[in-house]
Each structure stands twice: as structure tokens, then as C-alpha cells.
C-alpha atoms as a PDB file:
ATOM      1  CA  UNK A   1      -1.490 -20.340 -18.677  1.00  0.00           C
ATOM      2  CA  UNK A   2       1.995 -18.583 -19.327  1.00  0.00           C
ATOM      3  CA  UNK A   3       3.211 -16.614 -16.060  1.00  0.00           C
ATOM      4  CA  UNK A   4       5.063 -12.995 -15.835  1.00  0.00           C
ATOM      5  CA  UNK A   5       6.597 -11.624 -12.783  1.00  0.00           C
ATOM      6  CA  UNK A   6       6.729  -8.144 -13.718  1.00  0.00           C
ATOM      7  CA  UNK A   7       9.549  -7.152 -11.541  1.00  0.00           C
ATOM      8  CA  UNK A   8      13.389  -8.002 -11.519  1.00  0.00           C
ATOM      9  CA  UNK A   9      13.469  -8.555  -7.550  1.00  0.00           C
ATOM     10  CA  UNK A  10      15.784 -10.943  -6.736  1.00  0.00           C
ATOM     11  CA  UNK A  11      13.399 -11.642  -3.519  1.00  0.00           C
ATOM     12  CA  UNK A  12      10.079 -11.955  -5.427  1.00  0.00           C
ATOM     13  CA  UNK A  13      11.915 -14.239  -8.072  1.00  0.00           C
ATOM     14  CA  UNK A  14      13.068 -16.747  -5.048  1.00  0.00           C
ATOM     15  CA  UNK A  15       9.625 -16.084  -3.115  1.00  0.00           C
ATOM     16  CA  UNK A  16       7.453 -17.392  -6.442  1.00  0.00           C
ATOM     17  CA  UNK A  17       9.891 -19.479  -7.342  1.00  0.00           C
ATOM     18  CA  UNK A  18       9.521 -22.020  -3.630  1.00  0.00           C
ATOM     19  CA  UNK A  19       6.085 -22.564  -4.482  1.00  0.00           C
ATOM     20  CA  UNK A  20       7.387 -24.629  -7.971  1.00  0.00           C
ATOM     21  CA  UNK A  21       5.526 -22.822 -10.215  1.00  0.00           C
ATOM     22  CA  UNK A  22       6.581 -21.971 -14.227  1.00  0.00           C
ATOM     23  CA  UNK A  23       7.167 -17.926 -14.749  1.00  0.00           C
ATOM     24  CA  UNK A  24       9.534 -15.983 -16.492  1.00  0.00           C
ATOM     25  CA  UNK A  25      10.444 -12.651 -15.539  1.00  0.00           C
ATOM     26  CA  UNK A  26      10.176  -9.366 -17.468  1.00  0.00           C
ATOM     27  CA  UNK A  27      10.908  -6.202 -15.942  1.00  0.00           C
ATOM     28  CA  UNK A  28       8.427  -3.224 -16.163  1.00  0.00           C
ATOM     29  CA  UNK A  29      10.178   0.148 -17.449  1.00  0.00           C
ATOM     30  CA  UNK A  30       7.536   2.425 -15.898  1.00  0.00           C
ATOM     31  CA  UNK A  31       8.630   5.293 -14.517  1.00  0.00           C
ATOM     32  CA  UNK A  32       7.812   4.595 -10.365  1.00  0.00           C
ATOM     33  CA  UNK A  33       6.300   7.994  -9.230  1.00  0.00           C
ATOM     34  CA  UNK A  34       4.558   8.797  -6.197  1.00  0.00           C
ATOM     35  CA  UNK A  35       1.905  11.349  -7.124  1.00  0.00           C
ATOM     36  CA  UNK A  36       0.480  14.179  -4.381  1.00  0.00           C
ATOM     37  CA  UNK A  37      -2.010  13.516  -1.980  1.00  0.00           C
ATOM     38  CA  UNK A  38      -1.793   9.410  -2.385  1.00  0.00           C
ATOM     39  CA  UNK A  39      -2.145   7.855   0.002  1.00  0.00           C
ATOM     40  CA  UNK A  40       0.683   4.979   0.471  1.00  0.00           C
ATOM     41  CA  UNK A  41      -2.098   1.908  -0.322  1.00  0.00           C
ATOM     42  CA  UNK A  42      -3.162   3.772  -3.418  1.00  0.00           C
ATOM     43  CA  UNK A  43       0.699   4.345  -4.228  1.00  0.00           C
ATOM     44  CA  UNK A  44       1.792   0.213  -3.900  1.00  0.00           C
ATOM     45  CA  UNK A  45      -1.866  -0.611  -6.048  1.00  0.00           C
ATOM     46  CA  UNK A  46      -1.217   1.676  -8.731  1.00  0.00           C
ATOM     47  CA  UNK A  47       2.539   1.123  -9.270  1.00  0.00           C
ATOM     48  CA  UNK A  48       1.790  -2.644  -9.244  1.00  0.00           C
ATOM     49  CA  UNK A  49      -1.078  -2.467 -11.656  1.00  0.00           C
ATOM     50  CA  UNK A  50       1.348   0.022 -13.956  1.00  0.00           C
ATOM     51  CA  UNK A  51       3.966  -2.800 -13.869  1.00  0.00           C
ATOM     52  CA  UNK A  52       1.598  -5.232 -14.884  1.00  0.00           C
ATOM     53  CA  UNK A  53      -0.650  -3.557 -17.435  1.00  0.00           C
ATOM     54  CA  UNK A  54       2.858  -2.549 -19.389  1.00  0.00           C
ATOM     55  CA  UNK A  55       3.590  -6.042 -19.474  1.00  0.00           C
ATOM     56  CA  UNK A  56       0.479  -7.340 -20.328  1.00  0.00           C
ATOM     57  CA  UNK A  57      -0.172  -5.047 -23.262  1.00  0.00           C
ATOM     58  CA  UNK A  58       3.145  -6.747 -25.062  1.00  0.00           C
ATOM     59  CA  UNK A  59       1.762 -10.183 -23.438  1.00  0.00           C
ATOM     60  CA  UNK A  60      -2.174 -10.075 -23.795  1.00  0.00           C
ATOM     61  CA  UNK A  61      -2.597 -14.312 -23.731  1.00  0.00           C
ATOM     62  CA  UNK A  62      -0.134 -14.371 -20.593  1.00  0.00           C
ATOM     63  CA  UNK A  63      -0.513 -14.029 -16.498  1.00  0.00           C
ATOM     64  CA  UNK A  64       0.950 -11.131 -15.166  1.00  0.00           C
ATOM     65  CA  UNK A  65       1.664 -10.292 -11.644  1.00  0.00           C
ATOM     66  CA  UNK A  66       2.925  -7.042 -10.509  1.00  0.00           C
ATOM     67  CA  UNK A  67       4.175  -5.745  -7.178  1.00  0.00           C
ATOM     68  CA  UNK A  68       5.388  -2.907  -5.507  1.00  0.00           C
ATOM     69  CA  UNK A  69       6.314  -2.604  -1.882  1.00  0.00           C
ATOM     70  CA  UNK A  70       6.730   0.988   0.199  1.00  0.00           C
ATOM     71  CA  UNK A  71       7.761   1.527   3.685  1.00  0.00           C
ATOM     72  CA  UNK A  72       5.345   4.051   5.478  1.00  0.00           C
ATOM     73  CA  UNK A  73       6.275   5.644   8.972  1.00  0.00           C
ATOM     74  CA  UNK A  74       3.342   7.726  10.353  1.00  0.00           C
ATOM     75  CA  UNK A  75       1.771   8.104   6.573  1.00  0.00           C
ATOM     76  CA  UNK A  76       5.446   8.947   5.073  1.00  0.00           C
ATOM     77  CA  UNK A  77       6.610   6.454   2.316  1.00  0.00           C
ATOM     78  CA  UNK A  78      10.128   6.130   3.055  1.00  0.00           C
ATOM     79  CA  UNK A  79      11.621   5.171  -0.381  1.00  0.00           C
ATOM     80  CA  UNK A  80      14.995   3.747  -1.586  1.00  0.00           C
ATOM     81  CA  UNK A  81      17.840   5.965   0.106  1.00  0.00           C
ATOM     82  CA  UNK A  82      19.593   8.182  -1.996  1.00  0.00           C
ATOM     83  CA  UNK A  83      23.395   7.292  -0.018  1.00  0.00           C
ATOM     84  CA  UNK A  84      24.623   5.867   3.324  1.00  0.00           C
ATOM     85  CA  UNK A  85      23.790   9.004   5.294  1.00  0.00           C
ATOM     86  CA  UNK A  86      20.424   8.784   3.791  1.00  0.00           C
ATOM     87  CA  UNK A  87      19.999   5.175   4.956  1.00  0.00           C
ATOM     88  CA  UNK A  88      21.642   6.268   7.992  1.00  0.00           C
ATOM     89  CA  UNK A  89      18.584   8.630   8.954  1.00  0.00           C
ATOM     90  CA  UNK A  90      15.785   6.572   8.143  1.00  0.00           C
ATOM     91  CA  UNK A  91      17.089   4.238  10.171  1.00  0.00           C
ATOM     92  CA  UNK A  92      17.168   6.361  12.858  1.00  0.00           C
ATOM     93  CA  UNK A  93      13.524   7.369  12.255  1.00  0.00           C
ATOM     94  CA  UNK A  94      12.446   3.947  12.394  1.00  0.00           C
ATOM     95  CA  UNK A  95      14.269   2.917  15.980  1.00  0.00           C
ATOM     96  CA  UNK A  96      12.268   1.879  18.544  1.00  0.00           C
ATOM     97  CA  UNK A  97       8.816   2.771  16.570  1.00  0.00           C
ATOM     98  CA  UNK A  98       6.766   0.651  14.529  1.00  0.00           C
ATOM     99  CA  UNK A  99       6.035   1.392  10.888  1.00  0.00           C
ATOM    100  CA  UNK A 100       3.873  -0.543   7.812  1.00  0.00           C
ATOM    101  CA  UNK A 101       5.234  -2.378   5.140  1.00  0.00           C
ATOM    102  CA  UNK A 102       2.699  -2.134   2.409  1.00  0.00           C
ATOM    103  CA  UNK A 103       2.717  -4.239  -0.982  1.00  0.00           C
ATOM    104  CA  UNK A 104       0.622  -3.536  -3.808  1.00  0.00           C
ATOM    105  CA  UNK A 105      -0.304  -6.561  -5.970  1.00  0.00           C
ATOM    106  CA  UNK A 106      -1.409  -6.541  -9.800  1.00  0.00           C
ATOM    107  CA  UNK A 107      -2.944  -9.480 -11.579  1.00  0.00           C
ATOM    108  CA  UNK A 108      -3.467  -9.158 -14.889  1.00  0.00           C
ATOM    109  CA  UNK A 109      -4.655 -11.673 -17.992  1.00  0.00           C
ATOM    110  CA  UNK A 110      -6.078  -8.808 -21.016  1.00  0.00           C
ATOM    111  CA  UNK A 111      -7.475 -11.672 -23.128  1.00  0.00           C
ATOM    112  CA  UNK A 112      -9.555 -12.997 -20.210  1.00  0.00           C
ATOM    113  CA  UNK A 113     -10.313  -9.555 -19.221  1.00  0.00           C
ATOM    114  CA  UNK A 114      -9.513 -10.060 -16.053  1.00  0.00           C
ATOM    115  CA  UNK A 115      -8.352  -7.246 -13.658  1.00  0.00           C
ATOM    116  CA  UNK A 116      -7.096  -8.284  -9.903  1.00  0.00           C
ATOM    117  CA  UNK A 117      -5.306  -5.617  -7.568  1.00  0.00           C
ATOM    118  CA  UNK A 118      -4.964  -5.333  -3.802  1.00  0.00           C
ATOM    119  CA  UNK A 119      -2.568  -4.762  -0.943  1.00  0.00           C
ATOM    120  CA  UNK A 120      -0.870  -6.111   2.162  1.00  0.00           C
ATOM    121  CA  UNK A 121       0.136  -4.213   5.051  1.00  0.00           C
ATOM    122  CA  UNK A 122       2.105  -5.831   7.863  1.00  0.00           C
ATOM    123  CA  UNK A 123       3.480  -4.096  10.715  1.00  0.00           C
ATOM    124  CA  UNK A 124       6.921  -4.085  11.841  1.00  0.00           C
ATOM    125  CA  UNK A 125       8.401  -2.969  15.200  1.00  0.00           C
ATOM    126  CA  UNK A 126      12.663  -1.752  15.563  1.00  0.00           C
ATOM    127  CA  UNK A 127      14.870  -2.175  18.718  1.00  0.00           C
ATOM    128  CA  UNK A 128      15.894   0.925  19.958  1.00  0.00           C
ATOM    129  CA  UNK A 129      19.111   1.221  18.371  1.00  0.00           C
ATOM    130  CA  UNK A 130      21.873   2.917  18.933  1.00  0.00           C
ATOM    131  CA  UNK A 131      24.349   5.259  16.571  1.00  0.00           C
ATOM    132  CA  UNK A 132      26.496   3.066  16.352  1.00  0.00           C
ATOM    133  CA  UNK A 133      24.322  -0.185  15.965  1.00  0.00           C
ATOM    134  CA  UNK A 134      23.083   1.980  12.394  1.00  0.00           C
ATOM    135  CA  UNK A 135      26.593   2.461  11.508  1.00  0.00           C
ATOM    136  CA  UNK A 136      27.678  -1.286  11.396  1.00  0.00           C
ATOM    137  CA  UNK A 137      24.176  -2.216   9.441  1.00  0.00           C
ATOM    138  CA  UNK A 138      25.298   0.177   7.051  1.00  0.00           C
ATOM    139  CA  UNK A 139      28.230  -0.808   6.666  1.00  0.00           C
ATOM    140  CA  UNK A 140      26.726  -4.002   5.305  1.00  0.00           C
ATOM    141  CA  UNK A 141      26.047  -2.353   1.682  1.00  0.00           C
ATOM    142  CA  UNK A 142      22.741  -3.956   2.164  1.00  0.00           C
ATOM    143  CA  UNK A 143      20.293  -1.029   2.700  1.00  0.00           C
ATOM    144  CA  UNK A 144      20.925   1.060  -0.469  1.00  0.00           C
ATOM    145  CA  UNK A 145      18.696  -0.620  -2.687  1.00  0.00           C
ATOM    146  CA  UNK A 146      15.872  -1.491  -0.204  1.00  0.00           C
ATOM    147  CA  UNK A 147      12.851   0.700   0.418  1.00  0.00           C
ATOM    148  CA  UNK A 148      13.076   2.017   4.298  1.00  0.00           C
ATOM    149  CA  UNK A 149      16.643   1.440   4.322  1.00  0.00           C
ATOM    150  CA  UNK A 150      16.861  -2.351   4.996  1.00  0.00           C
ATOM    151  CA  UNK A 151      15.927  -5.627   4.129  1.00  0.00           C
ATOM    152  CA  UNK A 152      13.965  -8.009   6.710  1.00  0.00           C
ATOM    153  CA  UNK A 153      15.659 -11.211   4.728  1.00  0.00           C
ATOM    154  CA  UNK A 154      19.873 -10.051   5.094  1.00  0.00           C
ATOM    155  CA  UNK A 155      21.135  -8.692   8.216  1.00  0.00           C
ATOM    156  CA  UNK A 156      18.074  -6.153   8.625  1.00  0.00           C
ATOM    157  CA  UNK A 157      16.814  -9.180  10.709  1.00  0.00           C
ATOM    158  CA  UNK A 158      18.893  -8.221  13.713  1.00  0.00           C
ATOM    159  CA  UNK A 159      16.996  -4.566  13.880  1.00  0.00           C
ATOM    160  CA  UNK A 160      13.720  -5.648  14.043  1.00  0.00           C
ATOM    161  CA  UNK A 161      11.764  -6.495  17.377  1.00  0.00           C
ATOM    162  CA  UNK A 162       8.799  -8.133  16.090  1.00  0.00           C
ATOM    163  CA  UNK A 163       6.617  -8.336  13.034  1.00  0.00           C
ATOM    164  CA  UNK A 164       2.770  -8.333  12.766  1.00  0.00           C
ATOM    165  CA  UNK A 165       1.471 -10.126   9.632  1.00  0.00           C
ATOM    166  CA  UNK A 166       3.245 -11.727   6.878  1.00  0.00           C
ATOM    167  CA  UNK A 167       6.559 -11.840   6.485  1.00  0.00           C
ATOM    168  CA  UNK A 168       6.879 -12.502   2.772  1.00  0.00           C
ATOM    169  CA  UNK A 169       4.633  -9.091   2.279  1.00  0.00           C
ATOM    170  CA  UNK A 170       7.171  -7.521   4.177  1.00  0.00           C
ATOM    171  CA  UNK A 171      10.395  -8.684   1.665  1.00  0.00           C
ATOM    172  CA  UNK A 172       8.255  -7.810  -1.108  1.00  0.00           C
ATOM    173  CA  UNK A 173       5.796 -10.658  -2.350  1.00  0.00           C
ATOM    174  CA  UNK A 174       3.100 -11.819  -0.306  1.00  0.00           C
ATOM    175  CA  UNK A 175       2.665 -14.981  -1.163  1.00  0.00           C
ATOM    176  CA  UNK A 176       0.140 -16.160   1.008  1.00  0.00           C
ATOM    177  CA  UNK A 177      -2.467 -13.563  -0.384  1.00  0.00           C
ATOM    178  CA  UNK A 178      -1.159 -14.276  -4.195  1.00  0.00           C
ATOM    179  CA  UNK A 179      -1.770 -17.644  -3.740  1.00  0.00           C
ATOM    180  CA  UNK A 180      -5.509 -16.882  -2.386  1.00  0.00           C
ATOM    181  CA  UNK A 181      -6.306 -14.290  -5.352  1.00  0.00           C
ATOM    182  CA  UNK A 182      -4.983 -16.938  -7.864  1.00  0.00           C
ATOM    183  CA  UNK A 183      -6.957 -19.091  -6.771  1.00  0.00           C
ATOM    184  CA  UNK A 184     -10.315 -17.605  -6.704  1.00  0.00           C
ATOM    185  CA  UNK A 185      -9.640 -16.023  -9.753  1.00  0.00           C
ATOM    186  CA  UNK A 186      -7.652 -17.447 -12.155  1.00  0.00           C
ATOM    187  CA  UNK A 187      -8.262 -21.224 -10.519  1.00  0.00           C
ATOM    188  CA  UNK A 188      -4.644 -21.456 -10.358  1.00  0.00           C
ATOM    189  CA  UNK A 189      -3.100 -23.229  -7.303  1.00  0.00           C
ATOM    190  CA  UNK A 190       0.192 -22.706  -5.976  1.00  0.00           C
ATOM    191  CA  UNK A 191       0.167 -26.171  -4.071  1.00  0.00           C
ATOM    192  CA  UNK A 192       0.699 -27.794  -7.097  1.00  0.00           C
ATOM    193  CA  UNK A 193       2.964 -25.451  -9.615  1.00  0.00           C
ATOM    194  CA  UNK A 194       0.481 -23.584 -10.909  1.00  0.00           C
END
């Protein structure tokens, strides 16, 4: 069975990509908006099922996964910054405190009729860190395109204390989960390439 990724993330490319398996990629166009009174689990599943079913209606015969990924500090999605000083303070919101990393995950094959979506949610803890430790991580270029400011993979590493659950959920794909839902569903196993 043909394979979309829905999404043009670098990191979900190189996360599906280590287990060997056949995809291409074809980015969603949907407009990503975060409707009133979601909560942030409902946000990640419906985004990632969007991605997926506007895929899937061009590619009924094919395998489509979407994704979508939030960072949520006491029930507030923290999106993609808007500048540094934006980055800057949610940064600072998220030293010394834990927050969720939740990611939404849409399986779709139309001509099967088959309809998959759930969610991850992993918990990760900052250092307490100072003004100046936000300044240099900023200074990086690496937190303007990542939801809560930073990415666990690059030099966000160096903020974070610990993590509770899976990692990969946490840069965007979790794999472990996809592999478990592709199996029991679709009887496709990521052991062996699909």
C-alpha cells in the first residue's frame, strides 16, 4: 500500500524515514486553526485528521498519516512564536515548570474506509533558567519555527531537565504508537519497511 506523510516536517520525514519504510511526502494546505473552547487533545486530533483527510481525498487508494504537535502549559497551547521576543517569553513561562507535548495522529486509507486518529502526550520538565541562558538559545535561530519556542532534537536539549514518555512524540512523530496503530489496523509493520 502507497504511503503519505501529510506534513513537510523535516523531523517527521527523518523520524519515518529510520524505520525503512517507502512514503512520499505531500504537504496539507489546511488552514491550522485552533477553534474556542478545544481543548488541546481535541486541537492535535482534529488538525491531524484535517491534514490527512485533504490528502486522502486527492489520494483515495493511498495511506495517509497526519500529525500535528502543540505545546500546552497549564491548558494553554503555546504555538509557533511570532519573533525572538516572543520566543523569548515562552521560554520564560516554561522555566523550571513542566508542560505537555501533545501530538495528534491521523490515519487515513478512503478506499478501505478506514478511519484511525489518536494522541500522545508526554511530559517535559525545564531547568530553571536564567535571562540570559534564554538569550543565547535564542540566539540559535532555532526556536522560531518550533511550537513552544524550541526544539527537543537541536540545542533545546540543553533546557530541558527530564522528559516523561516518548521522546519522538515530543519532536513531532511518535513513532512508537504509529507503529502500534499500523499494525493493528492496517497490518502494516514498521520492523520490516512497511
Amino acid at each position: 500500500m502507497n504511503i503519505i506523510l501529510a506534513s513537510a516536517s523535516p523531523r517527521r520525514k527523518e523520524i519515518l524515514e529510520n524505520t525503512n519504510t517507502e512514503f512520499e511526502i505531500i504537504k496539507s494546505k489546511i488552514d491550522e486553526v485552533i477553534l474556542e473552547n478545544e481543548l488541546p487533545s481535541q486541537v492535535v486530533m482534529r488538525l491531524a485528521f484535517e491534514k490527512s483527510i485533504d490528502i486522502a481525498l486527492k489520494h483515495p487508494d493511498s495511506l495517509v498519516i497526519g500529525a500535528d504537535t502543540v505545546v500546552v502549559l497549564n491548558n494553554n497551547i503555546l504555538g509557533k512564536p511570532k519573533d525572538s521576543s516572543d520566543a523569548f517569553n515562552m521560554i520564560k513561562q516554561l522555566s523550571g515548570k513542566t508542560h505537555q507535548v501533545i501530538t495528534g495522529i491521523s490515519l487515513i486509507n478512503l478506499n478501505a474506509n478506514q478511519k484511525i486518529i489518536d494522541y500522545v502526550v508526554s511530559n517535559v520538565k525545564f531547568k530553571n533558567l536564567s535571562e540570559e541562558d534564554i538569550k543565547d538559545y535564542i540566539q540559535t535561530n532555532e526556536s522560531l519555527d518550533k511550537a513552544g519556542a524550541y526544539g527537543i532534537q537541536g540545542f533545546g536539549a540543553m533546557l530541558v531537565e527530564e522528559i516523561q514518555g516518548d521522546y519522538f512524540n515530543i519532536v513531532g512523530l511518535p513513532i512508537s504508537r504509529l507503529s502500534d496503530l499500523l499494525k493493528k489496523h492496517f497490518n502494516i509493520n514498521l520492523f520490516y519497511g512497511g
